[in-house]
C-alpha atoms as a PDB file:
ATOM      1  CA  UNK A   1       1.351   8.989  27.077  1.00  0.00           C
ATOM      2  CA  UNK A   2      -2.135   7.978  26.797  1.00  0.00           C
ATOM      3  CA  UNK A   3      -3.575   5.276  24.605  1.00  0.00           C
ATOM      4  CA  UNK A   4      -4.681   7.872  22.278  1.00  0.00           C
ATOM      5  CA  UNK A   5      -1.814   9.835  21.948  1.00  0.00           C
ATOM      6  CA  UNK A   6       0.330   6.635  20.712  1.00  0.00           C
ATOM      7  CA  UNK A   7      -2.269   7.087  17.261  1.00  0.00           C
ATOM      8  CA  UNK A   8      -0.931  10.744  16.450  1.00  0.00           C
ATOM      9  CA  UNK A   9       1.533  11.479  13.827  1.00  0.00           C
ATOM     10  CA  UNK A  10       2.467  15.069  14.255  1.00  0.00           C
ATOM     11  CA  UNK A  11       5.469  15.747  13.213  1.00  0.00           C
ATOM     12  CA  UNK A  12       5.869  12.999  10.956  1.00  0.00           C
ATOM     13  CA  UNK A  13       6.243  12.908   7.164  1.00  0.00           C
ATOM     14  CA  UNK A  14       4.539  10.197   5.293  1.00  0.00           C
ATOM     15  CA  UNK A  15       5.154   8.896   1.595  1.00  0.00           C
ATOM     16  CA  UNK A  16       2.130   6.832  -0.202  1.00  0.00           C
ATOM     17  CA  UNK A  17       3.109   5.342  -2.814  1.00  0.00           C
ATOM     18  CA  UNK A  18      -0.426   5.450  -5.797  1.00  0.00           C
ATOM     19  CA  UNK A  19      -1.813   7.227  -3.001  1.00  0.00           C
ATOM     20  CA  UNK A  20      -3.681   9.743  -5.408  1.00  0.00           C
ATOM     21  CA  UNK A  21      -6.933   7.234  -5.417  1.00  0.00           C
ATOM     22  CA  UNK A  22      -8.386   4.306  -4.185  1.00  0.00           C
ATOM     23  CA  UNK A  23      -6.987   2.736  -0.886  1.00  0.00           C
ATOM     24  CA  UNK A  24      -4.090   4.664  -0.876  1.00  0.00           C
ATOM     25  CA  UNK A  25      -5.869   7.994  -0.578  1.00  0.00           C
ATOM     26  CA  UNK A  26      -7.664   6.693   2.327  1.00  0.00           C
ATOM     27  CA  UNK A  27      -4.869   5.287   3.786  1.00  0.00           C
ATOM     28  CA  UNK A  28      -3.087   9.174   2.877  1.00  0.00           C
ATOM     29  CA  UNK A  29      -6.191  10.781   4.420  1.00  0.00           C
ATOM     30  CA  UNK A  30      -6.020   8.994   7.338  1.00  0.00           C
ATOM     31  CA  UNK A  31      -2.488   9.546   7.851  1.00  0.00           C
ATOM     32  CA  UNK A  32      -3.322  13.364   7.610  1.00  0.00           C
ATOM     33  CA  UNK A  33      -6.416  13.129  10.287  1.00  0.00           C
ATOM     34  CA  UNK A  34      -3.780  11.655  12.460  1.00  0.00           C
ATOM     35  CA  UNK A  35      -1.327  14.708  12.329  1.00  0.00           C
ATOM     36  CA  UNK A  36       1.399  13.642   9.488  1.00  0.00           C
ATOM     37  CA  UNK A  37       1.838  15.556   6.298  1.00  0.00           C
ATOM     38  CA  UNK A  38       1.963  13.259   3.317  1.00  0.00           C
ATOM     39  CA  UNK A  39       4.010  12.900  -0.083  1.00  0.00           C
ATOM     40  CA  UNK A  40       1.426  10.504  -2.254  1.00  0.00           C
ATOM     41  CA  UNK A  41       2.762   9.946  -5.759  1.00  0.00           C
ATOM     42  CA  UNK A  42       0.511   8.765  -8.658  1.00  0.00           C
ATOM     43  CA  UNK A  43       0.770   8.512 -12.799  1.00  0.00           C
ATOM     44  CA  UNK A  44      -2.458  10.796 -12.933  1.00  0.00           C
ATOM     45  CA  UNK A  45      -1.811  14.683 -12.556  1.00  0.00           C
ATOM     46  CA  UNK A  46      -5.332  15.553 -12.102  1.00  0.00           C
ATOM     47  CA  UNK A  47      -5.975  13.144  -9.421  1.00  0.00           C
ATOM     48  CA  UNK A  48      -2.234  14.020  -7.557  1.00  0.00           C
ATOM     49  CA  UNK A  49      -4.267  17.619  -7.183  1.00  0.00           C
ATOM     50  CA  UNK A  50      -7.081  16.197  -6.322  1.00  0.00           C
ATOM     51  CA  UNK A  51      -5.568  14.365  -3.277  1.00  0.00           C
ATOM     52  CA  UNK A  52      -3.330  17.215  -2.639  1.00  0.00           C
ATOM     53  CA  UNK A  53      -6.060  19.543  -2.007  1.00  0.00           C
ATOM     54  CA  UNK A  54      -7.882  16.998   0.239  1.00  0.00           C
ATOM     55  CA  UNK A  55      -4.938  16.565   2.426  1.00  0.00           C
ATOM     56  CA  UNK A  56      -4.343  19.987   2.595  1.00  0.00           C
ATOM     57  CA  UNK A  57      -8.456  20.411   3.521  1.00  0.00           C
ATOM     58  CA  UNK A  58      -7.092  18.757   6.489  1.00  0.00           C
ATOM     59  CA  UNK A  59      -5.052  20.797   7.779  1.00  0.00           C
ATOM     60  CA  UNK A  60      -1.562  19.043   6.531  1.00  0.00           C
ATOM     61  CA  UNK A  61       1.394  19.327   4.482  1.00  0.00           C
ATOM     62  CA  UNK A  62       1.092  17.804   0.942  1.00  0.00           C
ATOM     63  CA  UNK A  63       3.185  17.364  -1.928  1.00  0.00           C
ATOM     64  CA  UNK A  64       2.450  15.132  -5.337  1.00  0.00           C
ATOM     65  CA  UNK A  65       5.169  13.222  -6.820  1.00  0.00           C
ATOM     66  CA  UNK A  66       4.119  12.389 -10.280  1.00  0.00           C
ATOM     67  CA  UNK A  67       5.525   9.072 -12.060  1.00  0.00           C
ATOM     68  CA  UNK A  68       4.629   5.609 -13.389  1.00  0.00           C
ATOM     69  CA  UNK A  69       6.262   3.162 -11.047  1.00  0.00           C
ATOM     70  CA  UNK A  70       5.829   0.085 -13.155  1.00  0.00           C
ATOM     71  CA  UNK A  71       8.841   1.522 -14.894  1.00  0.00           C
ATOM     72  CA  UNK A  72      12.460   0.827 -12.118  1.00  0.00           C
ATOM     73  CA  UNK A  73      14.384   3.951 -13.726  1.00  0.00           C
ATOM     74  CA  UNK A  74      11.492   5.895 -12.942  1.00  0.00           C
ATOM     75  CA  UNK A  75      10.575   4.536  -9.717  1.00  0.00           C
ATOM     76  CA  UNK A  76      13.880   5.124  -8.339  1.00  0.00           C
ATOM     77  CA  UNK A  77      14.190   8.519  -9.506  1.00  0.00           C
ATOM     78  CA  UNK A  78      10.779   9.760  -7.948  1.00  0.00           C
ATOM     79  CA  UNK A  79      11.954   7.802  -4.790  1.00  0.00           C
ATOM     80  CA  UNK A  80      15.241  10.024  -4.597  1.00  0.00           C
ATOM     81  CA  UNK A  81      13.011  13.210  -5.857  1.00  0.00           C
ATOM     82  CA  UNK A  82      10.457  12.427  -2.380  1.00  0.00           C
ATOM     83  CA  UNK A  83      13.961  12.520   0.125  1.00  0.00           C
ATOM     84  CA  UNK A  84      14.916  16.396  -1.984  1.00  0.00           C
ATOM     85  CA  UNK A  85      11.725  17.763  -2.359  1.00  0.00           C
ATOM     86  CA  UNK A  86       9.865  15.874   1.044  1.00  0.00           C
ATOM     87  CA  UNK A  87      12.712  16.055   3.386  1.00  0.00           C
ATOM     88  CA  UNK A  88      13.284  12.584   6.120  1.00  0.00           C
ATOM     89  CA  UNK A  89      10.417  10.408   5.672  1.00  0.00           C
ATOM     90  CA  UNK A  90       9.135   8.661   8.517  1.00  0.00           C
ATOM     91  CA  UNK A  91       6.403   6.662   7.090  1.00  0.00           C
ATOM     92  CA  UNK A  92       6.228   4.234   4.055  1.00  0.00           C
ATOM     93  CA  UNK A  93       3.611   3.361   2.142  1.00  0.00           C
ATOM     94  CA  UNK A  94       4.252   0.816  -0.908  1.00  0.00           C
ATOM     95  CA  UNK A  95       0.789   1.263  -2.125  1.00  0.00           C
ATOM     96  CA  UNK A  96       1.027   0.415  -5.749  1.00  0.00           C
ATOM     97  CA  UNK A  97      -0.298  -2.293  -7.068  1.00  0.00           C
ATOM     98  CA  UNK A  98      -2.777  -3.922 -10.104  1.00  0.00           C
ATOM     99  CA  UNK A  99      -4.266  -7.136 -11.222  1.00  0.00           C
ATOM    100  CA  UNK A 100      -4.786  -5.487 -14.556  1.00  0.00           C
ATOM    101  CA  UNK A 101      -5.634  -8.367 -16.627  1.00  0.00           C
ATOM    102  CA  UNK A 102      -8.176 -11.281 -16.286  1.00  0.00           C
ATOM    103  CA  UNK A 103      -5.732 -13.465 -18.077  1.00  0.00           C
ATOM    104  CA  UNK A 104      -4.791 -17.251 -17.967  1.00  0.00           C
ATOM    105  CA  UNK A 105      -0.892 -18.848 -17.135  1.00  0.00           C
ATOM    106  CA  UNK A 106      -1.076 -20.447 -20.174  1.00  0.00           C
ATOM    107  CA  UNK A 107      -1.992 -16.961 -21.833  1.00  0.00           C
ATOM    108  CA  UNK A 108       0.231 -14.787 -20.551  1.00  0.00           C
ATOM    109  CA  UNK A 109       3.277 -13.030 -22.124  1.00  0.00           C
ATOM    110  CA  UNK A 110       6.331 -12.654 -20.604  1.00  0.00           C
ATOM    111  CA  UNK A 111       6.270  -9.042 -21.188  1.00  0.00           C
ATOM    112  CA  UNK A 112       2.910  -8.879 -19.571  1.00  0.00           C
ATOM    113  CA  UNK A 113       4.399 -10.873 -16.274  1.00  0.00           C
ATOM    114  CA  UNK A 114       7.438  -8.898 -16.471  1.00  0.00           C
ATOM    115  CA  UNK A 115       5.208  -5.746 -16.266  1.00  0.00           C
ATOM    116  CA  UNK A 116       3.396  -7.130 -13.386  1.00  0.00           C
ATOM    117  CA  UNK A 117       6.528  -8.085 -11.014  1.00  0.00           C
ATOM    118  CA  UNK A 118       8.085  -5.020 -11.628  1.00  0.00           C
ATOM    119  CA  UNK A 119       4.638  -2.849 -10.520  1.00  0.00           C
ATOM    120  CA  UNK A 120       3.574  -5.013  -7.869  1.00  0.00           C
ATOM    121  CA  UNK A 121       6.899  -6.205  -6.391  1.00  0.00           C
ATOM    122  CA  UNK A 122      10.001  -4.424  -8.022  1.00  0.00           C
ATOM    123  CA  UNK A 123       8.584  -0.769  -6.642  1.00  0.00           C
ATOM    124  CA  UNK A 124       8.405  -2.093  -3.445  1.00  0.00           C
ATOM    125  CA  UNK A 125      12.041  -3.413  -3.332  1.00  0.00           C
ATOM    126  CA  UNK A 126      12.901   0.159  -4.477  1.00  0.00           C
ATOM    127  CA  UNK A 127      11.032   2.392  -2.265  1.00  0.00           C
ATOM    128  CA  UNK A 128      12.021   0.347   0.453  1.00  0.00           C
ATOM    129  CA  UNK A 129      15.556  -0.404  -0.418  1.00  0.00           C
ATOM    130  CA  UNK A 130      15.922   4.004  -1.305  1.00  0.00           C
ATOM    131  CA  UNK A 131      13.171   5.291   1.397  1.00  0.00           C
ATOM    132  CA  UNK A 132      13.742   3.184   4.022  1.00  0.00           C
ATOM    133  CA  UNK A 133      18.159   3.161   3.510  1.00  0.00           C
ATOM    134  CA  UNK A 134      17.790   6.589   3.939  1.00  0.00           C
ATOM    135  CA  UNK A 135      15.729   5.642   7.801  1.00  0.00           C
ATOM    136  CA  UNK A 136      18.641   3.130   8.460  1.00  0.00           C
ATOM    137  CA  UNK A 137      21.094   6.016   8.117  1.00  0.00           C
ATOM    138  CA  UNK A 138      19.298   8.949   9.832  1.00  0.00           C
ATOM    139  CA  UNK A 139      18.908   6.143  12.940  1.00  0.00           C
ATOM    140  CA  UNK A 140      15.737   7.334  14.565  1.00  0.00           C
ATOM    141  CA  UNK A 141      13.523   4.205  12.874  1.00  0.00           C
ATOM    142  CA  UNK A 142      10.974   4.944  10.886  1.00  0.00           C
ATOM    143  CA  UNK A 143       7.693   2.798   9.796  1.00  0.00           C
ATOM    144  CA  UNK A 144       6.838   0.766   6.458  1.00  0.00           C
ATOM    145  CA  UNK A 145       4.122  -0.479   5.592  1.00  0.00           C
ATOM    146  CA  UNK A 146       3.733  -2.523   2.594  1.00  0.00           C
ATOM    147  CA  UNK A 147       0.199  -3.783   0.937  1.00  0.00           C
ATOM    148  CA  UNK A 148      -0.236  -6.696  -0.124  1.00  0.00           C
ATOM    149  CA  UNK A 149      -3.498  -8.741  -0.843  1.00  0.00           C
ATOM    150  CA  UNK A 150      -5.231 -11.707   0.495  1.00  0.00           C
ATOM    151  CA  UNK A 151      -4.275 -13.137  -2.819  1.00  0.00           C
ATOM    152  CA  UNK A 152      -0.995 -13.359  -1.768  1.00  0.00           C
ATOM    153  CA  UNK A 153      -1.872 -15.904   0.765  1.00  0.00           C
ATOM    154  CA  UNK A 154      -4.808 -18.034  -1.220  1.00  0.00           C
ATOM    155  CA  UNK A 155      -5.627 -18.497  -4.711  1.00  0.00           C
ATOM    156  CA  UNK A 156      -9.024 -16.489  -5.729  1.00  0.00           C
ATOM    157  CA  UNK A 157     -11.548 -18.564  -6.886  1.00  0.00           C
ATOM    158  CA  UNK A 158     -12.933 -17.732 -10.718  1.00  0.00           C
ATOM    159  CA  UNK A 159     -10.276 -14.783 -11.651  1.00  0.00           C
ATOM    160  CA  UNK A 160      -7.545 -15.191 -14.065  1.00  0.00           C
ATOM    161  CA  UNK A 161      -3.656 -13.334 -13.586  1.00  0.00           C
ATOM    162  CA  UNK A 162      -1.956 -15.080 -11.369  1.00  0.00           C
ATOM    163  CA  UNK A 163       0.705 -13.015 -11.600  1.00  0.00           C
ATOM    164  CA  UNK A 164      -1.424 -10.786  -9.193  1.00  0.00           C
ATOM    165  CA  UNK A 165      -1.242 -13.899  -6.317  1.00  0.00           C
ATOM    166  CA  UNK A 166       2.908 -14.587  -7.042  1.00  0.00           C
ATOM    167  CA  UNK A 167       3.902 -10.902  -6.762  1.00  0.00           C
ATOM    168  CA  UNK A 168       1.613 -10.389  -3.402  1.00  0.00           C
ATOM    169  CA  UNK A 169       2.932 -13.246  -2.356  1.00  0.00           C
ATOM    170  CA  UNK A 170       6.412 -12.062  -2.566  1.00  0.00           C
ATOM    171  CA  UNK A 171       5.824  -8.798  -0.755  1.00  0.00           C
ATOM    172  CA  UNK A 172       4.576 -10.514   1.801  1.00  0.00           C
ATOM    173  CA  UNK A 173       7.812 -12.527   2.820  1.00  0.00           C
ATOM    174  CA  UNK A 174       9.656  -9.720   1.491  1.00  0.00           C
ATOM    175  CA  UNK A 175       7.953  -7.908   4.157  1.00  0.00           C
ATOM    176  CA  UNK A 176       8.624 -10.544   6.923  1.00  0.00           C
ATOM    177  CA  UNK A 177      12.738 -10.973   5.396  1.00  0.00           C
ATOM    178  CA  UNK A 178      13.155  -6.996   5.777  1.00  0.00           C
ATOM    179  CA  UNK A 179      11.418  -6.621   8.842  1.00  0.00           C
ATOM    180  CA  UNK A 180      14.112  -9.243  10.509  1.00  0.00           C
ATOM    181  CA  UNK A 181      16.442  -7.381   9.366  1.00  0.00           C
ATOM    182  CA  UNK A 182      15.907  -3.799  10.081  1.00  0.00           C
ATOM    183  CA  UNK A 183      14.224  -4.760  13.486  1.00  0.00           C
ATOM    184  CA  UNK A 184      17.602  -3.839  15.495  1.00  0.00           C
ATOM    185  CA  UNK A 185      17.635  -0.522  14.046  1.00  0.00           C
ATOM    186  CA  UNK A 186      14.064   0.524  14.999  1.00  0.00           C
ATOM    187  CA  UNK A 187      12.523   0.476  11.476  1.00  0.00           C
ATOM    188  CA  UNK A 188       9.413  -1.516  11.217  1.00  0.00           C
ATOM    189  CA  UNK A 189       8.218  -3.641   8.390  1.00  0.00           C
ATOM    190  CA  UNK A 190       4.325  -4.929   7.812  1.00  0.00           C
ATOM    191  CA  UNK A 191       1.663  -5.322   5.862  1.00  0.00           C
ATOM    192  CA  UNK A 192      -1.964  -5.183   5.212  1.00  0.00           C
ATOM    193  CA  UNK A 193      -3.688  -7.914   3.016  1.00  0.00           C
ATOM    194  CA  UNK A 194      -7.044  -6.293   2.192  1.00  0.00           C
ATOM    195  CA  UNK A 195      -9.733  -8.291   0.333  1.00  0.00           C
ATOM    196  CA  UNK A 196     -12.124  -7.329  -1.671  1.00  0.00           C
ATOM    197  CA  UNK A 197     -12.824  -3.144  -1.017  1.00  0.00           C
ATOM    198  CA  UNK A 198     -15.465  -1.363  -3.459  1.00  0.00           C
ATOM    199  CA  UNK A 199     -12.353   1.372  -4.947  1.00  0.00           C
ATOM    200  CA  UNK A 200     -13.125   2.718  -8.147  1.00  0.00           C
ATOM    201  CA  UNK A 201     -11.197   0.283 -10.046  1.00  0.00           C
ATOM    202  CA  UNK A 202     -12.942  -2.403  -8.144  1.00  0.00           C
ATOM    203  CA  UNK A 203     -16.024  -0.605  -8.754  1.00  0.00           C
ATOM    204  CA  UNK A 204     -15.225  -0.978 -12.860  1.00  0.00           C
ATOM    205  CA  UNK A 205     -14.207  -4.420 -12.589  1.00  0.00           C
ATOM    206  CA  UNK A 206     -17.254  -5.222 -11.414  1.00  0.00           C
ATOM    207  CA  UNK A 207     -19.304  -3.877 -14.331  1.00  0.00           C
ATOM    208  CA  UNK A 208     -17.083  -5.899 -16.764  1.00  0.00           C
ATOM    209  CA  UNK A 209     -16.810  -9.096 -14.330  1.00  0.00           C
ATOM    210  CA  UNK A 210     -19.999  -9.099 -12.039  1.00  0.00           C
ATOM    211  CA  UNK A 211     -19.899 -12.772 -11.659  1.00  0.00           C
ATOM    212  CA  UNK A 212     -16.697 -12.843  -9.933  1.00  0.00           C
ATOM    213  CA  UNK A 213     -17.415  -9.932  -7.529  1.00  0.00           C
ATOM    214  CA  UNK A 214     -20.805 -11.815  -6.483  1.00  0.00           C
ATOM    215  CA  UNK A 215     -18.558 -14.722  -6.234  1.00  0.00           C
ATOM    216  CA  UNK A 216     -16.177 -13.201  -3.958  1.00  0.00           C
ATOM    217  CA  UNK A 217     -18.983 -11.591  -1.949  1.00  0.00           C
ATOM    218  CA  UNK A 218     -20.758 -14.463  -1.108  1.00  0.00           C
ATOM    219  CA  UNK A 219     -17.724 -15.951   0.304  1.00  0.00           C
ATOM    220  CA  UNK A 220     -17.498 -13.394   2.854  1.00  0.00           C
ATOM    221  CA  UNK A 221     -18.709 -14.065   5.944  1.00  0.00           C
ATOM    222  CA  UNK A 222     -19.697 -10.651   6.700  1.00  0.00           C
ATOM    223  CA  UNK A 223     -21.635 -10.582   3.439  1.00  0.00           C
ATOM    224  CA  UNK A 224     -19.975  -7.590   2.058  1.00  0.00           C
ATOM    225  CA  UNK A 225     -17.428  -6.343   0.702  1.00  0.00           C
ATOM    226  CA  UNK A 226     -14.843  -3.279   2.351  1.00  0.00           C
ATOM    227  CA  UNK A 227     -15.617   0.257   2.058  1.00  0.00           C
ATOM    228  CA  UNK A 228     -12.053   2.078   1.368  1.00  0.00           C
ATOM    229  CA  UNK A 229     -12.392   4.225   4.293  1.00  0.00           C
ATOM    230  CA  UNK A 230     -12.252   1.147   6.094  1.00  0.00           C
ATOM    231  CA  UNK A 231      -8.388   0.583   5.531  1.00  0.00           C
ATOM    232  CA  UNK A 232      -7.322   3.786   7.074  1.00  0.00           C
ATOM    233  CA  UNK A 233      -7.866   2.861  10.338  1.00  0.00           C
ATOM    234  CA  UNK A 234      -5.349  -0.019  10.257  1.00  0.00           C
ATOM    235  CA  UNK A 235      -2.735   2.095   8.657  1.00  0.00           C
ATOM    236  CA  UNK A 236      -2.527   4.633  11.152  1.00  0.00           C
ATOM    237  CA  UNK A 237      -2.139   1.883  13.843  1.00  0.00           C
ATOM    238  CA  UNK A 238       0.590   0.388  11.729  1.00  0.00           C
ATOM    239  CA  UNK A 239       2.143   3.835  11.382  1.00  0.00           C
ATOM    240  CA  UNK A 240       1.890   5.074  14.673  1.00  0.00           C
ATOM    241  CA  UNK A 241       3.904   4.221  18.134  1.00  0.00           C
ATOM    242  CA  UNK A 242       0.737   2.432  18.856  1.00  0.00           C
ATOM    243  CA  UNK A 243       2.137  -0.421  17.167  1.00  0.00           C
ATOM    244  CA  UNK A 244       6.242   0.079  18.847  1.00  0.00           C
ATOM    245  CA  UNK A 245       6.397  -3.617  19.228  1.00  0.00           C
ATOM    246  CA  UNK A 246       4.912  -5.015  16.090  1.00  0.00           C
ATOM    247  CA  UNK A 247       6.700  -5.908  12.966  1.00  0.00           C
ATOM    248  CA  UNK A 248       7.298  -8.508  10.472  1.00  0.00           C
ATOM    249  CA  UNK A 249       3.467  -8.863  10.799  1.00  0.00           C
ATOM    250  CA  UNK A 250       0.810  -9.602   7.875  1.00  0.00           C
ATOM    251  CA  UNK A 251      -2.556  -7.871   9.204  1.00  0.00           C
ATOM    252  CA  UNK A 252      -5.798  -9.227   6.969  1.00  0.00           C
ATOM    253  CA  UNK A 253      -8.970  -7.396   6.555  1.00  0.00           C
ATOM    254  CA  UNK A 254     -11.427  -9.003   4.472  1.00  0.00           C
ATOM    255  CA  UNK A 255     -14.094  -9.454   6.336  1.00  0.00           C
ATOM    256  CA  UNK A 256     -13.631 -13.223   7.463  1.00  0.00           C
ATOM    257  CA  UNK A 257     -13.258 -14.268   3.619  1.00  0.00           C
ATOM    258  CA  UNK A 258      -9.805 -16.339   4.374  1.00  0.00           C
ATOM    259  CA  UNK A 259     -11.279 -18.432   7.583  1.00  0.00           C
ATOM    260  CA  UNK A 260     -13.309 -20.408   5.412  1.00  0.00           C
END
């Protein structure tokens, strides 16, 4: 096998979780260019069709699962819908995630944290605990891949929510935990900590907050911040047999904003 041929996915069936926009539609597209057929799931039914048909532009398999994971009932049930309606998943994405609110410790309801931990962290314990268990038993290993942020390693500098920076945190040693764990059994565990990339929810936040993004941005090194299309990249490596010896790894791209 050449060094190309360890990036392909054919074959492969890949679940991304809020992979109907943003990052993890380019981390589903990418997935696709690379030969797998992707399950993306999403709240939105328009933009689940949307995503569908530009998988399926590409040549690939593609089915919507349609669900608000914030919610555990409901997350588990679409998790146990994508292993009926999908088939054996090879590839997990826990995509979903949200800072949501611009909104002080001091400020903050418990209902809103609660909210928070269970979209951010809780949906990754379940996709991973339901979509991975089901890798563990079919025993031909399988690949997660779980995002977090580069919040979940610093504290951002003139932003509010910190429940964002707790729950990222937690994925990531969830990440490293699961990963030691599921190692002898050929499943591996990482994740990517992006940093600021221009999605469209960025994109908003930035009309309502355009101090903070010209904060951020002139913290980066590179003196920009990502364009989504720059993520995919990283998840097919992740994804693919190109990475057979990694796992329990936390992979940043933020453009050198964390080496300062």
């Amino acid at each position: 096998m050449n060094v190309l041929d360890r990036f392909k996915l054919d074959g492969r069936r890949a679940l991304v979780t809020g992979g109907s926009r943003g990052l993890g539609l380019e981390m589903a597209l990418a997935l696709a260019e690379a030969g797998a057929d992707v399950a993306v799931s999403g709240r939105d039914a328009a933009s689940l069709a949307e995503a569908a048909a530009a998988l399926r532009s590409r040549g690939r398999k593609a089915w919507t699962l349609q669900g608000d994971l914030s919610k555990p009932a409901e997350c588990e049930a679409l998790c146990e819908r994508a292993l009926t309606e999908v088939g054996p998943i090879d590839i997990l994405i826990n995509n979903v995630g949200d800072r949501g609110m611009n909104i002080k410790i001091e400020d903050t309801p418990l209902e809103t944290w609660q909210y928070f931990v269970d979209l951010n962290l809780t949906h990754c314990f379940l996709a991973t605990k339901i979509i991975g268990g089901a890798m563990l038993k079919r025993g031909q290993g399988g690949k997660i891949i779980n995002t977090a942020s580069i919040s979940g390693m610093i504290a951002n500098r003139g932003i509010a929510g910190r429940h964002y920076e707790t729950t990222k945190a937690a994925v990531i040693h969830f990440t490293r935990a699961t990963a030691a764990d599921w190692a002898p059994q050929g499943v591996r565990v990482n994740a990517i900590c992006p940093g600021l990339f221009m999605t469209h929810p960025n994109r908003e936040w930035a009309k309502k907050n355009p101090e903070v993004i010209k904060t951020f941005v002139s913290s980066v090194p590179m003196g920009r911040a990502g364009e989504p299309e720059e993520l995919g990249p990283l998840a097919v490596f992740l994804a693919s047999d190109a990475s057979s010896y990694v796992t329990g790894s936390t992979y940043v791209i933020d453009g050198g904003y964390t080496i300062w």
